[in-house]
PDB file of N, CA and C in Angstrom:
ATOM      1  N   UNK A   1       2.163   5.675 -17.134  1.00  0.00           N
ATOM      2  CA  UNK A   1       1.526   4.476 -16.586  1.00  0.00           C
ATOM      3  C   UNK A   1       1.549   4.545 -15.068  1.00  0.00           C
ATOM      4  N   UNK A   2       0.492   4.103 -14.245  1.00  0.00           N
ATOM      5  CA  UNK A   2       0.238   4.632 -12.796  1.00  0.00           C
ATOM      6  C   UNK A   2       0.628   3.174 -12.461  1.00  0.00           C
ATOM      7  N   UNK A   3       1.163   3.083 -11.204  1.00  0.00           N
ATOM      8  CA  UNK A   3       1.706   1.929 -10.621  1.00  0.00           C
ATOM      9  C   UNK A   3       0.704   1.474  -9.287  1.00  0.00           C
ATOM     10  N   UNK A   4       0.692   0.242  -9.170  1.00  0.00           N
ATOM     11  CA  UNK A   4      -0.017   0.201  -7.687  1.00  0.00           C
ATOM     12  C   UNK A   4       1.325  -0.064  -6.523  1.00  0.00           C
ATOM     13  N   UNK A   5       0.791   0.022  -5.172  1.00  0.00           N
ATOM     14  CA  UNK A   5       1.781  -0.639  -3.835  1.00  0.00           C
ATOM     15  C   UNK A   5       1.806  -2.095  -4.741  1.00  0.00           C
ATOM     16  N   UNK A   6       1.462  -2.779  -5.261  1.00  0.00           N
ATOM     17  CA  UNK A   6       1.336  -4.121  -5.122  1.00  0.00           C
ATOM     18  C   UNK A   6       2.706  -4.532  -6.138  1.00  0.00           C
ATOM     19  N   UNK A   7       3.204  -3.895  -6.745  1.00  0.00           N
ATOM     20  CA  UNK A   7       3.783  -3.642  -7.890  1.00  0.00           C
ATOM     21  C   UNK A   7       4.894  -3.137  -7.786  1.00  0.00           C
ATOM     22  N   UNK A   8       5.176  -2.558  -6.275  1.00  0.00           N
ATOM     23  CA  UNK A   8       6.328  -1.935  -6.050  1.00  0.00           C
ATOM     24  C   UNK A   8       7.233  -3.004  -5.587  1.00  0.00           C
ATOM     25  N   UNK A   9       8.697  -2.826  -5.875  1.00  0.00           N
ATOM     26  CA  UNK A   9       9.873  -3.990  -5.211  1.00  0.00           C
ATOM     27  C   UNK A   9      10.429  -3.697  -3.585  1.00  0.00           C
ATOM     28  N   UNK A  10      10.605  -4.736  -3.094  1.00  0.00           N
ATOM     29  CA  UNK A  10      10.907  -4.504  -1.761  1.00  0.00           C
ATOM     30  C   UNK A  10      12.565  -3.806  -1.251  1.00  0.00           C
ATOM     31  N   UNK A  11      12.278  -2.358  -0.268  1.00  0.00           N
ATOM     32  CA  UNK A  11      13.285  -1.657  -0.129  1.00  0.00           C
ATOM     33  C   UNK A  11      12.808  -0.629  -0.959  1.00  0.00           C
ATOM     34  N   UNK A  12      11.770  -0.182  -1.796  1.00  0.00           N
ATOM     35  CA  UNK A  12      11.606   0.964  -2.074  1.00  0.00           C
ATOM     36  C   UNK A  12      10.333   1.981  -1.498  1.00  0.00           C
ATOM     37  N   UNK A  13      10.830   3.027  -1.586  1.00  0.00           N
ATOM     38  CA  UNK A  13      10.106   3.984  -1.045  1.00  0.00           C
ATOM     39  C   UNK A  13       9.163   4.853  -2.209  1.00  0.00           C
ATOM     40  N   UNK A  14       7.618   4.549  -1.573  1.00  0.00           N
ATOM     41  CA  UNK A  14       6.803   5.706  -2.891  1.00  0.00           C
ATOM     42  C   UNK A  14       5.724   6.463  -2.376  1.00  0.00           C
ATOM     43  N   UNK A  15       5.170   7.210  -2.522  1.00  0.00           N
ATOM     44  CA  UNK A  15       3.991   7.905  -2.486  1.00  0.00           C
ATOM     45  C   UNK A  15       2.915   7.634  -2.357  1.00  0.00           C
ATOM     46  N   UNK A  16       1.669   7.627  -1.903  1.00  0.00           N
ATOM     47  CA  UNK A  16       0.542   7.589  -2.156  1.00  0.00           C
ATOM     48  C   UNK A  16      -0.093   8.711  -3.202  1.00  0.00           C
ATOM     49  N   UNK A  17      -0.365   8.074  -4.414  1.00  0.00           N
ATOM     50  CA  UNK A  17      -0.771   8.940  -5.223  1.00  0.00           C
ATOM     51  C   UNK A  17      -2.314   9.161  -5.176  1.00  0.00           C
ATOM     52  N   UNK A  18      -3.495   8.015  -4.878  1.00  0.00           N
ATOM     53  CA  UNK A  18      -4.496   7.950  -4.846  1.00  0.00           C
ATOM     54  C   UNK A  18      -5.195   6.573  -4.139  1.00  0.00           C
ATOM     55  N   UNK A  19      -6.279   6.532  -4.164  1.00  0.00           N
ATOM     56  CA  UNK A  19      -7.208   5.112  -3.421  1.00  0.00           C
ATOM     57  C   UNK A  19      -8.068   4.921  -4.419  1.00  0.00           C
ATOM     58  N   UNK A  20      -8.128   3.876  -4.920  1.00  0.00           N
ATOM     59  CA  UNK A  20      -9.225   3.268  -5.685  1.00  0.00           C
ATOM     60  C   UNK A  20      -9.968   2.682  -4.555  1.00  0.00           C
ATOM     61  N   UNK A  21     -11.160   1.754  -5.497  1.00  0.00           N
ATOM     62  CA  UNK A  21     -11.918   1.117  -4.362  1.00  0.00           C
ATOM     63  C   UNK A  21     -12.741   1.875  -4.034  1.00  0.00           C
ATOM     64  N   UNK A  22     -13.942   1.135  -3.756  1.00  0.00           N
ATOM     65  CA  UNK A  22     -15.401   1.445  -2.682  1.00  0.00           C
ATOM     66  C   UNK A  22     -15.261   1.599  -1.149  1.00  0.00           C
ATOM     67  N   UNK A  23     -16.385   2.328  -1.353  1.00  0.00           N
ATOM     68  CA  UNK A  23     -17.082   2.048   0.439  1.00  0.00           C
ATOM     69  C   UNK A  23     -16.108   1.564   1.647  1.00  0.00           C
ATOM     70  N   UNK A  24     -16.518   0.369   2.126  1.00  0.00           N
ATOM     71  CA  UNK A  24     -15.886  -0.093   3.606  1.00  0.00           C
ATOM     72  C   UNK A  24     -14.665  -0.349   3.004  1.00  0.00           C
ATOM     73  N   UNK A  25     -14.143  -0.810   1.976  1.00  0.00           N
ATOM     74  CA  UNK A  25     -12.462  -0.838   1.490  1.00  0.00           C
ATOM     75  C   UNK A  25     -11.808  -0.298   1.759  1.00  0.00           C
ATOM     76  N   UNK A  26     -11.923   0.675   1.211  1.00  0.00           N
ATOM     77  CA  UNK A  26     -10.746   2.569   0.786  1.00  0.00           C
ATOM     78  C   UNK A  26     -11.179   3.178   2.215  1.00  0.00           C
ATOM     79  N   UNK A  27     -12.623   3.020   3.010  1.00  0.00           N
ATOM     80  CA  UNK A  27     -12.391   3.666   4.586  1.00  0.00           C
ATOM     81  C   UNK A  27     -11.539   2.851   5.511  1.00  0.00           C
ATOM     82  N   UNK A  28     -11.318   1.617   5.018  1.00  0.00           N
ATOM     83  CA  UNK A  28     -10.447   0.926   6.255  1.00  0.00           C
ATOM     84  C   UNK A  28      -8.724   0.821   5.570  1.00  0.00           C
ATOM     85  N   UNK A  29      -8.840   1.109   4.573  1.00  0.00           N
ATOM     86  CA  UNK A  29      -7.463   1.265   4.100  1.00  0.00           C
ATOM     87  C   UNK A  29      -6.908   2.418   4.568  1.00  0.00           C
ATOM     88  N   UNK A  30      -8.143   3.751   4.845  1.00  0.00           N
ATOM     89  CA  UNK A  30      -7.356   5.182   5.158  1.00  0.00           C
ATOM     90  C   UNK A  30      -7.272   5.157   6.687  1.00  0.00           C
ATOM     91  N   UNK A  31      -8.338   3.912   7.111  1.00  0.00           N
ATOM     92  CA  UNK A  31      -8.109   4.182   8.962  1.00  0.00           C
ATOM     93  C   UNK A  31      -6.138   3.611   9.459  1.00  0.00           C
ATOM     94  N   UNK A  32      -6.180   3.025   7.989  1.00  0.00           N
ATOM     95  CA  UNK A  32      -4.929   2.812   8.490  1.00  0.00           C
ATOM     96  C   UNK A  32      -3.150   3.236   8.339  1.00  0.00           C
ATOM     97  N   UNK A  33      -3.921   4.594   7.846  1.00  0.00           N
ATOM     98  CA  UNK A  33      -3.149   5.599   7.496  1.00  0.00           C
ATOM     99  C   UNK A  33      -2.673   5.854   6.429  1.00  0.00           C
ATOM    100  N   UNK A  34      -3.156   4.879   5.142  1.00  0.00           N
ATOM    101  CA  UNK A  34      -2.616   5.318   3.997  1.00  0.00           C
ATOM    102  C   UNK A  34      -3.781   6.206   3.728  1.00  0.00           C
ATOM    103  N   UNK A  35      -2.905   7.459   3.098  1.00  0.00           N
ATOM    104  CA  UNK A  35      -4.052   8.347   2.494  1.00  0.00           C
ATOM    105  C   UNK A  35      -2.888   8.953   1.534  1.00  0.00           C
ATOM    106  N   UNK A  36      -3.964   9.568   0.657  1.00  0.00           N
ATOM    107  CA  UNK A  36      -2.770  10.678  -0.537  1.00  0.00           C
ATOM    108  C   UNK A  36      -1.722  11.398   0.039  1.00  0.00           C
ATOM    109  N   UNK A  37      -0.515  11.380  -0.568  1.00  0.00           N
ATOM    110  CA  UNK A  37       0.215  11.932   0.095  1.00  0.00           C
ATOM    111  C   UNK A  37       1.438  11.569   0.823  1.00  0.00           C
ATOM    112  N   UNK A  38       0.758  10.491   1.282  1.00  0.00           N
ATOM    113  CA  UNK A  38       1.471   9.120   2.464  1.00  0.00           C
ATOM    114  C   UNK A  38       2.793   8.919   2.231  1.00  0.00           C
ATOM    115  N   UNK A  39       3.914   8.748   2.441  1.00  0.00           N
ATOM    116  CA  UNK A  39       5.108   7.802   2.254  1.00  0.00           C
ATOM    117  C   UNK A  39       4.986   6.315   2.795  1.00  0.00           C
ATOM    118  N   UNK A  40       5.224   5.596   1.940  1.00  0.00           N
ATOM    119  CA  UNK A  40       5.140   4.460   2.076  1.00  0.00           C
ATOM    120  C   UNK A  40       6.231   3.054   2.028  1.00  0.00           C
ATOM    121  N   UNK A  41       7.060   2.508   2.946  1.00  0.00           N
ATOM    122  CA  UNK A  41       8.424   2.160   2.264  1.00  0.00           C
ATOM    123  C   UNK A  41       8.050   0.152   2.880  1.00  0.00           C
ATOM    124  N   UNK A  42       8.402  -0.115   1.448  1.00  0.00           N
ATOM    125  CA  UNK A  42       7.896  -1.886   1.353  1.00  0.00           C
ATOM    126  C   UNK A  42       8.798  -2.967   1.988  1.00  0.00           C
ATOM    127  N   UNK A  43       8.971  -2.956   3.052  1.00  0.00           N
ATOM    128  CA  UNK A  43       9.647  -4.301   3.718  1.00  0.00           C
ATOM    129  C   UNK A  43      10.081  -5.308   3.510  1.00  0.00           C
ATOM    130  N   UNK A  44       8.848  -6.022   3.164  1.00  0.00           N
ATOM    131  CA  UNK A  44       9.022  -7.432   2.658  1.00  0.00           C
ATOM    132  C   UNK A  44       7.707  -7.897   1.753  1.00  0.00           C
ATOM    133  N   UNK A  45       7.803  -9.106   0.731  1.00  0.00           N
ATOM    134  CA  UNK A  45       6.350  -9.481   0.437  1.00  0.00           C
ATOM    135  C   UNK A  45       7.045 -11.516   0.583  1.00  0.00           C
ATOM    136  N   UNK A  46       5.824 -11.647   1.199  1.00  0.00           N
ATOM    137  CA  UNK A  46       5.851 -13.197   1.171  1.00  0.00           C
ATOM    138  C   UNK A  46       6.023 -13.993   0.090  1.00  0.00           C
ATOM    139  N   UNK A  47       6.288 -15.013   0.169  1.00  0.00           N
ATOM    140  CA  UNK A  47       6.825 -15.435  -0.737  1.00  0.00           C
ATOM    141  C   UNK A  47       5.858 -15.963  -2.379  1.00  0.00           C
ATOM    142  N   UNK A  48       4.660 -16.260  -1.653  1.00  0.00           N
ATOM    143  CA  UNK A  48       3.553 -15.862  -2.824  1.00  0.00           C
ATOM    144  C   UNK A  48       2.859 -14.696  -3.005  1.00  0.00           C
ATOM    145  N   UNK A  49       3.629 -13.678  -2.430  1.00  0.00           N
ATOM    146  CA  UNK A  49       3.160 -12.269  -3.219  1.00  0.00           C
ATOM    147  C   UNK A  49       1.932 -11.950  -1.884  1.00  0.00           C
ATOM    148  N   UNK A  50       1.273 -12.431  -0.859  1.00  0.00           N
ATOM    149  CA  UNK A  50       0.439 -12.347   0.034  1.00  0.00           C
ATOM    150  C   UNK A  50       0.549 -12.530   1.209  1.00  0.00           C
ATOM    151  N   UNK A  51       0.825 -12.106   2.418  1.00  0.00           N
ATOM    152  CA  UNK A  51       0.837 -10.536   1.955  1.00  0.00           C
ATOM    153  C   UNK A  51       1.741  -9.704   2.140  1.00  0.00           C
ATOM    154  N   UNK A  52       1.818  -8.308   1.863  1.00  0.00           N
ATOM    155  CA  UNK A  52       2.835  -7.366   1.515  1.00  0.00           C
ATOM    156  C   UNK A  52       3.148  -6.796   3.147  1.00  0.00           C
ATOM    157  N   UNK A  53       4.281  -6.591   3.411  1.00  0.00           N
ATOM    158  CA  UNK A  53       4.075  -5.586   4.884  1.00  0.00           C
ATOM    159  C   UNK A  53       5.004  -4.614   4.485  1.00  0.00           C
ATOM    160  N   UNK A  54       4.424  -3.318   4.766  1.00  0.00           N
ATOM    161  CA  UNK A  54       4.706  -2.227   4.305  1.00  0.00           C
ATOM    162  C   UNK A  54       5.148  -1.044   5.985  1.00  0.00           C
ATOM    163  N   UNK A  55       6.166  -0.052   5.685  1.00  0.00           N
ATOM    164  CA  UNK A  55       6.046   1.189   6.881  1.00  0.00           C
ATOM    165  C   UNK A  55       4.914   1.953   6.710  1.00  0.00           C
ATOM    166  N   UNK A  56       4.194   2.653   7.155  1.00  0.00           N
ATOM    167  CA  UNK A  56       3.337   4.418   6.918  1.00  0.00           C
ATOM    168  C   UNK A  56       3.400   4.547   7.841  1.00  0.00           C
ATOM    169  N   UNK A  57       3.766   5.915   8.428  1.00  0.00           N
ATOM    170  CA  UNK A  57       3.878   6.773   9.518  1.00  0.00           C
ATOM    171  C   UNK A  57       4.778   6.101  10.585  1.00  0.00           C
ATOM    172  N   UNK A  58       5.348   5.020  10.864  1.00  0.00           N
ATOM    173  CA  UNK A  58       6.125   4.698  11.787  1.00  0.00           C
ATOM    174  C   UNK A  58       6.007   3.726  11.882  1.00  0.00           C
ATOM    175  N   UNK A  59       4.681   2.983  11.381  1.00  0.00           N
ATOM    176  CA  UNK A  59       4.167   1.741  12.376  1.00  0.00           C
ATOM    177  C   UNK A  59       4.283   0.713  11.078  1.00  0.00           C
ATOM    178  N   UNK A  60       4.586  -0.566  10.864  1.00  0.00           N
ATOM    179  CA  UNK A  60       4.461  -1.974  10.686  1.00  0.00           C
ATOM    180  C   UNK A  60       2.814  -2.373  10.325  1.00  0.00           C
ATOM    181  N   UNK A  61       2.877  -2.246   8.576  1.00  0.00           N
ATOM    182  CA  UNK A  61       1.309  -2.821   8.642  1.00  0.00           C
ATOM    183  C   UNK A  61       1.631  -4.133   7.411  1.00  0.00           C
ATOM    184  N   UNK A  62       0.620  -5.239   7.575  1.00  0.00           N
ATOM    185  CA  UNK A  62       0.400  -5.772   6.528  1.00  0.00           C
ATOM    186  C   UNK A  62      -0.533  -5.608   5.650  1.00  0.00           C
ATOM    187  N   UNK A  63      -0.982  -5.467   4.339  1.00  0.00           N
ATOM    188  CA  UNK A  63      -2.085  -5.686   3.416  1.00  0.00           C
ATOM    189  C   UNK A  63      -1.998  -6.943   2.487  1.00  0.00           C
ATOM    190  N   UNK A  64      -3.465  -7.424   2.466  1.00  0.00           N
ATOM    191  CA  UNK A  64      -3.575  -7.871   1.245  1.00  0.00           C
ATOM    192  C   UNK A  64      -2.747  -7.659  -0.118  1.00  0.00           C
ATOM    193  N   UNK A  65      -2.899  -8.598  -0.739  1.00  0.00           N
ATOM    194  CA  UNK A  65      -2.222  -7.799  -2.269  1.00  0.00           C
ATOM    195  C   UNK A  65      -3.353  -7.398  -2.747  1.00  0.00           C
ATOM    196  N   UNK A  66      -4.924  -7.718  -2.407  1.00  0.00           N
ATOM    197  CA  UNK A  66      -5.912  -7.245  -3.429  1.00  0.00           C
ATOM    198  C   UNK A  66      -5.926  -5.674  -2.870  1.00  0.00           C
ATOM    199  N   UNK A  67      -5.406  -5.547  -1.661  1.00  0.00           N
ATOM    200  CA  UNK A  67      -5.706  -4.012  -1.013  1.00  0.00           C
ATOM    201  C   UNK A  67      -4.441  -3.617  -1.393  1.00  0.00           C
ATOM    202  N   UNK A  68      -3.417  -3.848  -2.056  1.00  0.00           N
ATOM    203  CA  UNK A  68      -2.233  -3.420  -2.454  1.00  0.00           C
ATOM    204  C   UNK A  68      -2.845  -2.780  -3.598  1.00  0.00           C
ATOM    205  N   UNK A  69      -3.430  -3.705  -4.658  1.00  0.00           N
ATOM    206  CA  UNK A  69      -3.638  -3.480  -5.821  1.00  0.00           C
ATOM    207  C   UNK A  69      -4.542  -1.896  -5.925  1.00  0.00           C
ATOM    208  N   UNK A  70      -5.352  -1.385  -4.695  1.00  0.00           N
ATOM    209  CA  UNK A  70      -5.827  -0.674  -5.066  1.00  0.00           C
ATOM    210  C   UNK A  70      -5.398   1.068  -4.457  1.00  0.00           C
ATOM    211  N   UNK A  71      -3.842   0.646  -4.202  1.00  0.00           N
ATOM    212  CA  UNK A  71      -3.432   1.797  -4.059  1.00  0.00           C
ATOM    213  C   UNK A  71      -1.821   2.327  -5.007  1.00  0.00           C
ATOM    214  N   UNK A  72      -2.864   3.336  -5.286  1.00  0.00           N
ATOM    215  CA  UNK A  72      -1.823   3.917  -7.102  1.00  0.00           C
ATOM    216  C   UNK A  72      -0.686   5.083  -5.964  1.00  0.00           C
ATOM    217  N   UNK A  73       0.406   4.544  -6.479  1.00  0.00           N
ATOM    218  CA  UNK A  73       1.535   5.172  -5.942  1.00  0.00           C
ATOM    219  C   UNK A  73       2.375   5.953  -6.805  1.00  0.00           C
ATOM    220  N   UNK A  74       3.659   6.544  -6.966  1.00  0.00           N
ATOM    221  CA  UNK A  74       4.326   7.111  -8.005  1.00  0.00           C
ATOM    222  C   UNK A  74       5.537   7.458  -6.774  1.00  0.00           C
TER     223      UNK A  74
END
């Protein structure tokens, strides 16, 4: 069973396994450095689940949970 970021618990560290998603989505999700491959380690999520702020590469990002949802991790 493939997991999304959105799905992961906070304090853990996972992978970028893949990008779902279209067009201007999945290109502004990779401008922001998640791409396959990625390490990704989950900070915090608000308290209604929106939104998630996550590490990649050094820097402090937030996403959506719908842009959570569309990245499959392992």
């Amino acid at each position: 069973m493939e997991k999304t970021l959105r799905e992961v618990k906070i304090g853990e560290t996972v992978t970028v396994k893949k990008l779902t998603g279209d067009g201007p989505v999945k290109r502004r999700i990779m401008d922001m450095g998640i791409t396959k491959g990625v390490e990704v380690y989950v900070r915090k999520v608000a308290p209604l689940g929106d939104p998630v702020e996550v590490t990649v590469r050094g820097y402090e990002l937030s996403l959506r949970k719908a842009d959570a949802g569309m990245i499959l991790v392992g």
